[in-house]
N, C-alpha and C. Protein backbone atom coordinates (compact mmCIF):
# COMPACT_ATOMS: atom_id res chain seq x y z
N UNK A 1 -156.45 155.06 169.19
CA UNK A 1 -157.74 154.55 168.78
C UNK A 1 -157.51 153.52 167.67
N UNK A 2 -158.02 152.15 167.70
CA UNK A 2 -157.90 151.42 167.06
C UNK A 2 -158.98 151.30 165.75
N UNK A 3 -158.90 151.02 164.94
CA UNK A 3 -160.08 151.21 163.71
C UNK A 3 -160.40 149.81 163.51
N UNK A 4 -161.09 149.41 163.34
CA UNK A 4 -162.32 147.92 162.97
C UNK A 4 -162.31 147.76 161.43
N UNK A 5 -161.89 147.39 160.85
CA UNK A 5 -161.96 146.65 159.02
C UNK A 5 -163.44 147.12 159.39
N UNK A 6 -164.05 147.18 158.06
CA UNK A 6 -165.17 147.09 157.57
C UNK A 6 -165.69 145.25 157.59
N UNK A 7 -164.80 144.29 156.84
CA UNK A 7 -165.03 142.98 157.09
C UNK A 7 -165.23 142.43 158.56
N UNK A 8 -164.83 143.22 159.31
CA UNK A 8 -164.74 142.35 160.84
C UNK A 8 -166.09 142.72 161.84
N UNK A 9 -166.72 143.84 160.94
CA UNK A 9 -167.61 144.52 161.81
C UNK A 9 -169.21 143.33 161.85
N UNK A 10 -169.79 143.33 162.96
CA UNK A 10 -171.29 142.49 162.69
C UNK A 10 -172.06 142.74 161.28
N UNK A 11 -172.49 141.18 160.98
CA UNK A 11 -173.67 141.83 160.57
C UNK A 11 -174.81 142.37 160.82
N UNK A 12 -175.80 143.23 159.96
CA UNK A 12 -176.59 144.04 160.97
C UNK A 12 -177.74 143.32 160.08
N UNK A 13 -178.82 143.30 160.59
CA UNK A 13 -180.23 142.25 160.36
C UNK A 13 -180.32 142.80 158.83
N UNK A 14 -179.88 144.38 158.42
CA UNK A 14 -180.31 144.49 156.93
C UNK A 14 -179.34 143.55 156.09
N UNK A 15 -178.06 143.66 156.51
CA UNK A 15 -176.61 142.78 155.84
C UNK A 15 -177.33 141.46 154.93
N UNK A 16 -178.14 140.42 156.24
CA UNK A 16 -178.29 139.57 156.16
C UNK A 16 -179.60 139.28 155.42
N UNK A 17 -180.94 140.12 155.50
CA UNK A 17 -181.85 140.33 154.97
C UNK A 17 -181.37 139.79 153.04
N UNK A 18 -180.63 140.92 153.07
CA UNK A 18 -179.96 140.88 152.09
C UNK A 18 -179.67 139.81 151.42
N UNK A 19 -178.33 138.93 152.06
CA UNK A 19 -177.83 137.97 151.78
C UNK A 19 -178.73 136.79 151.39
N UNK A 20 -179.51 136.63 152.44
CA UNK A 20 -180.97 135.55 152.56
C UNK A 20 -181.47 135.95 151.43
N UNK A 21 -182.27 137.02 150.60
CA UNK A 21 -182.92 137.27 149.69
C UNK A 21 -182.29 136.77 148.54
N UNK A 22 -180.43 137.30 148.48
CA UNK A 22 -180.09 137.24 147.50
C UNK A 22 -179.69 135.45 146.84
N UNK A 23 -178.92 134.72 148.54
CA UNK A 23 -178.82 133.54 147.94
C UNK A 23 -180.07 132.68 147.63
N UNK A 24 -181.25 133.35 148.17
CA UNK A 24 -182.28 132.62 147.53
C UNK A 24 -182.98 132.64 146.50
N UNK A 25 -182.49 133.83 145.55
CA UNK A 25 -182.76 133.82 144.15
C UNK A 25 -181.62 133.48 143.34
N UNK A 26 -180.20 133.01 143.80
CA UNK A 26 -179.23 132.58 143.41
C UNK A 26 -179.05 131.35 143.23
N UNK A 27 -179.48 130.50 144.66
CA UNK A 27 -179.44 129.07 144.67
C UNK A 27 -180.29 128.31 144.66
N UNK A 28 -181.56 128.91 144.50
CA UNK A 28 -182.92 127.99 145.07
C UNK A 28 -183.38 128.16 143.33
N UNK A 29 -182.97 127.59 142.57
CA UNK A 29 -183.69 127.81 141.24
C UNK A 29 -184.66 126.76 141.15
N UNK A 30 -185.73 126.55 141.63
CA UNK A 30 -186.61 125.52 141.28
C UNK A 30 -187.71 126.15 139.88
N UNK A 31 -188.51 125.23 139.60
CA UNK A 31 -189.22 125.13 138.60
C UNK A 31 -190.38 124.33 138.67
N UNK A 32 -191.82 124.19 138.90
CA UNK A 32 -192.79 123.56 138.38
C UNK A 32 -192.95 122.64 137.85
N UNK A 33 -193.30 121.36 137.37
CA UNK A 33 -193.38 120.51 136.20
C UNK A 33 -194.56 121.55 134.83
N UNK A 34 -195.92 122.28 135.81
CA UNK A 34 -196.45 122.67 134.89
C UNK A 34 -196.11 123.64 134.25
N UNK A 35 -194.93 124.55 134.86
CA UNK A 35 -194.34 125.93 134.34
C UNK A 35 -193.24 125.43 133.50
N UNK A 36 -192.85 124.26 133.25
CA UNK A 36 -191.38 123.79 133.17
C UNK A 36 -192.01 123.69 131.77
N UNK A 37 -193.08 122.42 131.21
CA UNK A 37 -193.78 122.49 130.14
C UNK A 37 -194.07 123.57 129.50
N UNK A 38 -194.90 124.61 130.19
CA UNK A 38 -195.20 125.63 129.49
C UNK A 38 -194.34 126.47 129.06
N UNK A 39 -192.87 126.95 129.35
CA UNK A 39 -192.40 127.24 129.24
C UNK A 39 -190.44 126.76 129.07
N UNK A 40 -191.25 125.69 128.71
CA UNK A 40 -189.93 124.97 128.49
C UNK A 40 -188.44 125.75 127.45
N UNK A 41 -189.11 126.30 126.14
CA UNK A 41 -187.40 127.04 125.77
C UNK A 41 -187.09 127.97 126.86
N UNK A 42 -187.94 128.61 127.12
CA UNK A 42 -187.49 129.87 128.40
C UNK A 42 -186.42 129.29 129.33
N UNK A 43 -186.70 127.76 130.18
CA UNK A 43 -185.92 127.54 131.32
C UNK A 43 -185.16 126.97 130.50
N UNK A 44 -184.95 126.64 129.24
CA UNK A 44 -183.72 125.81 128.21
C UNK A 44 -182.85 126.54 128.06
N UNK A 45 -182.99 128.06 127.89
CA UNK A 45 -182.18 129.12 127.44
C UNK A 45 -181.43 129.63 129.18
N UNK A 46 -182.32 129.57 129.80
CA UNK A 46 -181.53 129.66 131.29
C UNK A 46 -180.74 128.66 132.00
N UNK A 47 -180.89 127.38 131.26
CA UNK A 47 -179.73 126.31 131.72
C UNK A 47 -178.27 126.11 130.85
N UNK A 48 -178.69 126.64 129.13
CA UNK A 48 -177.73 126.98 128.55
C UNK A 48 -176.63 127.94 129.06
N UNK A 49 -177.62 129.03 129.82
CA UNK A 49 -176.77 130.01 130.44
C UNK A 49 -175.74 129.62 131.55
N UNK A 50 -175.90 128.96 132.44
CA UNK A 50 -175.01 128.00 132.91
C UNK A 50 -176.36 127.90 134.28
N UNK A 51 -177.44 127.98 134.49
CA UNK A 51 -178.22 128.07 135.77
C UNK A 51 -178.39 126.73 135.56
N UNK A 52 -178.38 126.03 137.02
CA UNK A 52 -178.97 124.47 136.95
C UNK A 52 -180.31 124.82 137.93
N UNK A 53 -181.43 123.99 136.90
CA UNK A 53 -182.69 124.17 137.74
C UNK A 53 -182.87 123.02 138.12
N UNK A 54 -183.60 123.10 139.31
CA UNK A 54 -184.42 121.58 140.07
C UNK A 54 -185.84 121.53 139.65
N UNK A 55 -186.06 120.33 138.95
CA UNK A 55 -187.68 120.47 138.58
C UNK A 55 -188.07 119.73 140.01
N UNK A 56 -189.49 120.53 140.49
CA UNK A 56 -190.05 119.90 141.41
C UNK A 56 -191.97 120.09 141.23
N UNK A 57 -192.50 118.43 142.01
CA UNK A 57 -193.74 117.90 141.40
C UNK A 57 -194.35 118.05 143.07
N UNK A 58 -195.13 119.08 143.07
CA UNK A 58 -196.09 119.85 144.27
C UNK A 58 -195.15 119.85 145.49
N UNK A 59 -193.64 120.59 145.14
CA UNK A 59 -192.77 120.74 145.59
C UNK A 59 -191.75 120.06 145.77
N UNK A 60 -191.79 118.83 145.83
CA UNK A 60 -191.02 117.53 145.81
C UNK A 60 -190.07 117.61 144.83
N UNK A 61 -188.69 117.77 144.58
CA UNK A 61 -188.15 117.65 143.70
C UNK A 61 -187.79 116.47 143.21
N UNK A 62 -188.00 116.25 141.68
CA UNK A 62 -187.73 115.15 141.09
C UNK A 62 -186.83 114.93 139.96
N UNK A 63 -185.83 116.06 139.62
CA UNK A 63 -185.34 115.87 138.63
C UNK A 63 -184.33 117.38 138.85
N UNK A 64 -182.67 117.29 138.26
CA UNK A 64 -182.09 118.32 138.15
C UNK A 64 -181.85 118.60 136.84
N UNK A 65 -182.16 120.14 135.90
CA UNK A 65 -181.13 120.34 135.01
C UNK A 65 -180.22 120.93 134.89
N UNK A 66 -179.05 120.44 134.35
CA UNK A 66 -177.93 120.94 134.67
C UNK A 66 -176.95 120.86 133.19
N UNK A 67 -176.43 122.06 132.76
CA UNK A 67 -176.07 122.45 131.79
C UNK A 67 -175.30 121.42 131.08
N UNK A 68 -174.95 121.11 129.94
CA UNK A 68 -174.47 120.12 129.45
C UNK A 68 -172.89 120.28 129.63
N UNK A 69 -172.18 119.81 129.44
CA UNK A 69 -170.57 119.85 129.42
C UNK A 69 -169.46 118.92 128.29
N UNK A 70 -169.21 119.19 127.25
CA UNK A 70 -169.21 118.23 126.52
C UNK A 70 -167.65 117.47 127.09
N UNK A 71 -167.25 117.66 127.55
CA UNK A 71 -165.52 117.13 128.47
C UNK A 71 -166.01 116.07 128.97
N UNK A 72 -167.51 116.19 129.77
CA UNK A 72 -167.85 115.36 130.55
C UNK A 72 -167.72 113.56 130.34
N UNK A 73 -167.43 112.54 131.22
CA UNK A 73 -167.20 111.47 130.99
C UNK A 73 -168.43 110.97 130.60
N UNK A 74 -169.07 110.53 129.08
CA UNK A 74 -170.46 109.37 129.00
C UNK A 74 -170.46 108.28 129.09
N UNK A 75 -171.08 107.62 129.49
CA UNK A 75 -171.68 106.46 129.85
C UNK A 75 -170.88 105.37 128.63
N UNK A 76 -169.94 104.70 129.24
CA UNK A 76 -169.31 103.38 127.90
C UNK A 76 -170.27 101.77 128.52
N UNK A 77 -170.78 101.71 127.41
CA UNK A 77 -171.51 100.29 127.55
C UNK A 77 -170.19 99.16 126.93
N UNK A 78 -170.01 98.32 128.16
CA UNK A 78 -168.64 97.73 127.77
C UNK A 78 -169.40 95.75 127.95
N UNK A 79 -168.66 95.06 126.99
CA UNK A 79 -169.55 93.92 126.93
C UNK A 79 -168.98 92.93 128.11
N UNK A 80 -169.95 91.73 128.55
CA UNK A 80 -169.57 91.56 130.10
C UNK A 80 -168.92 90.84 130.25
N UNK A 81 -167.84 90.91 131.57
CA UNK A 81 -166.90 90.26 131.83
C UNK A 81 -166.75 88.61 131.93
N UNK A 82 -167.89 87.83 131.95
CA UNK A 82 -168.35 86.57 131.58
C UNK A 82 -169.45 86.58 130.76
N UNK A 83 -169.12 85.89 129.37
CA UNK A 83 -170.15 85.97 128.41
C UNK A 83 -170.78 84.70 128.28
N UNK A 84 -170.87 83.83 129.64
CA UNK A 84 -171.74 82.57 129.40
C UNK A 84 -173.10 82.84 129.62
N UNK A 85 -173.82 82.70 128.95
CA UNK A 85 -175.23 82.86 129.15
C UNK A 85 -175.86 82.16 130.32
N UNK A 86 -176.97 82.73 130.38
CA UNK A 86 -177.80 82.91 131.73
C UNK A 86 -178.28 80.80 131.94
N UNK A 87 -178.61 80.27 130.60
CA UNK A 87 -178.82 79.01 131.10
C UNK A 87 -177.32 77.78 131.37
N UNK A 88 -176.18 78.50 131.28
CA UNK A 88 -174.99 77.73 131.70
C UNK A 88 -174.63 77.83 133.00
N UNK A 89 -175.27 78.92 133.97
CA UNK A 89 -175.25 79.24 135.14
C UNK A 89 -175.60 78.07 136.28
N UNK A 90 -175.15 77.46 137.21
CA UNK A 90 -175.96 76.58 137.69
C UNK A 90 -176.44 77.16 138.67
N UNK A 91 -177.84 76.72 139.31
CA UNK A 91 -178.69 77.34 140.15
C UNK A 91 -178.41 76.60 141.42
N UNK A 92 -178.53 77.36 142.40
CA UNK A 92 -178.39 77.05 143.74
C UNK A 92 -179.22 75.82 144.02
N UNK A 93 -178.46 74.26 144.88
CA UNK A 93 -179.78 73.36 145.32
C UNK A 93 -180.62 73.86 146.28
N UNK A 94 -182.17 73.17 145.83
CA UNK A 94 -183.07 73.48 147.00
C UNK A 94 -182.96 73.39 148.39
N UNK A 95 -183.65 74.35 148.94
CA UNK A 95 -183.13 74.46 150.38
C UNK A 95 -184.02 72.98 150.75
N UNK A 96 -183.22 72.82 151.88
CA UNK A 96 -183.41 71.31 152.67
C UNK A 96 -184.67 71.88 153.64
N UNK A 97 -186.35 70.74 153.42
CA UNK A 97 -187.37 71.03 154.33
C UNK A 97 -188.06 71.73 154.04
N UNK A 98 -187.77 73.05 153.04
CA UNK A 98 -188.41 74.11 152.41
C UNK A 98 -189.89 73.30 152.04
N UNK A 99 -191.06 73.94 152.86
CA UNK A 99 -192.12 73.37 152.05
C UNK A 99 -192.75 74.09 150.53
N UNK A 100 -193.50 73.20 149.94
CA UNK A 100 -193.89 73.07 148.71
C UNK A 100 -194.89 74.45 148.49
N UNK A 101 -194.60 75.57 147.89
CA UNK A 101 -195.07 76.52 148.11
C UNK A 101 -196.56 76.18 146.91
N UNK A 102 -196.45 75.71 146.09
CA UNK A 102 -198.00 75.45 145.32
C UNK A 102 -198.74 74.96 146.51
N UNK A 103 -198.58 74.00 147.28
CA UNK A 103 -199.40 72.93 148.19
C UNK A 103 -199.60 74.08 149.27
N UNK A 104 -198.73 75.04 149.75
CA UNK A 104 -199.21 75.52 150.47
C UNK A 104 -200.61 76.45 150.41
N UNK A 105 -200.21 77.32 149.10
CA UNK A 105 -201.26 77.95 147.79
C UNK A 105 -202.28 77.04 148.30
N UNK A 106 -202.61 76.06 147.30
CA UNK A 106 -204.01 75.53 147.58
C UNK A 106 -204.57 74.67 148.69
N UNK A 107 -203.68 74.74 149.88
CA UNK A 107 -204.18 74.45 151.49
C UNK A 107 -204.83 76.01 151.93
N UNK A 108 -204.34 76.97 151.97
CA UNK A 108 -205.03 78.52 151.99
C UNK A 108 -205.79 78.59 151.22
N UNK A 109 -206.22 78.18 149.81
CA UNK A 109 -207.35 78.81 149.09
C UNK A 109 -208.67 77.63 149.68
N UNK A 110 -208.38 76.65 150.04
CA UNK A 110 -209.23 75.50 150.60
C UNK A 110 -209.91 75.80 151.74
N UNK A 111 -209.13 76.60 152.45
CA UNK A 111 -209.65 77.10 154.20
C UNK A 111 -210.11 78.43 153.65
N UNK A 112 -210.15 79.04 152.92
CA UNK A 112 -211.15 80.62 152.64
C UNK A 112 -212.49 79.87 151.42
N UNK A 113 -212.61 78.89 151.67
CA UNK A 113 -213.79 78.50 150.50
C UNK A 113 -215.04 78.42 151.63
C-alpha cells in the first residue's frame, strides 16, 4: 500500500475557501479616500508596519502606500546636458503651402455670422 504526502493530496473546496478568504485579507489591502482621511494615523501606523495600502476613489484605485525604505534610490535632479537656453535653439522652417491658420480663423467665424 502506497501512502499519498499530505502535500500531494487535492484540495478540498474548504482548503481553498480558506486560502481565497485568507489571501484576500492579505493582499487586497485597499482603503477609501473618505476612510483614508478619517482615519489617516490608523492606516499610517499600518503602513509603518510594513502593509502597503492602495487608496481607491469609488473603487478606482488611485494611489499606492507603500512603506518608506530609507536604502531606497531618490530622485537626483542633475543639471542638463545642454545648457543653451531655449531662445538659442533654432526652430524648425515653416512647412511649405501650410495655410495661414489666423485667415483661416476668421474665414469660419465670417460663414457662422
Amino acid at each position: 500500500m502506497t501512502r499519498v504526502r499530505q502535500s500531494c493530496r487535492p484540495l478540498s473546496r474548504i482548503d481553498i475557501d480558506k486560502m481565497t478568504i485568507r489571501d484576500y485579507h492579505v493582499t487586497m489591502e485597499r482603503v477609501g479616500i473618505a476612510d483614508l482621511k478619517a482615519h489617516l494615523s490608523q492606516h499610517l501606523r499600518r503602513v509603518r508596519s510594513g502593509t502597503a495600502l492602495t487608496v481607491v476613489d469609488r473603487g478606482n484605485p488611485v494611489a499606492t502606500l507603500v512603506p518608506f525604505t530609507p536604502g531606497a534610490e531618490r530622485l537626483v535632479i542633475r543639471p542638463p546636458s545642454d545648457p543653451a537656453p531655449l531662445a538659442q535653439i533654432p526652430l524648425p522652417p515653416p512647412l511649405a503651402g501650410a495655410p495661414d491658420l489666423v485667415d483661416l480663423l476668421l474665414i469660419e467665424r465670417q460663414m457662422n455670422r
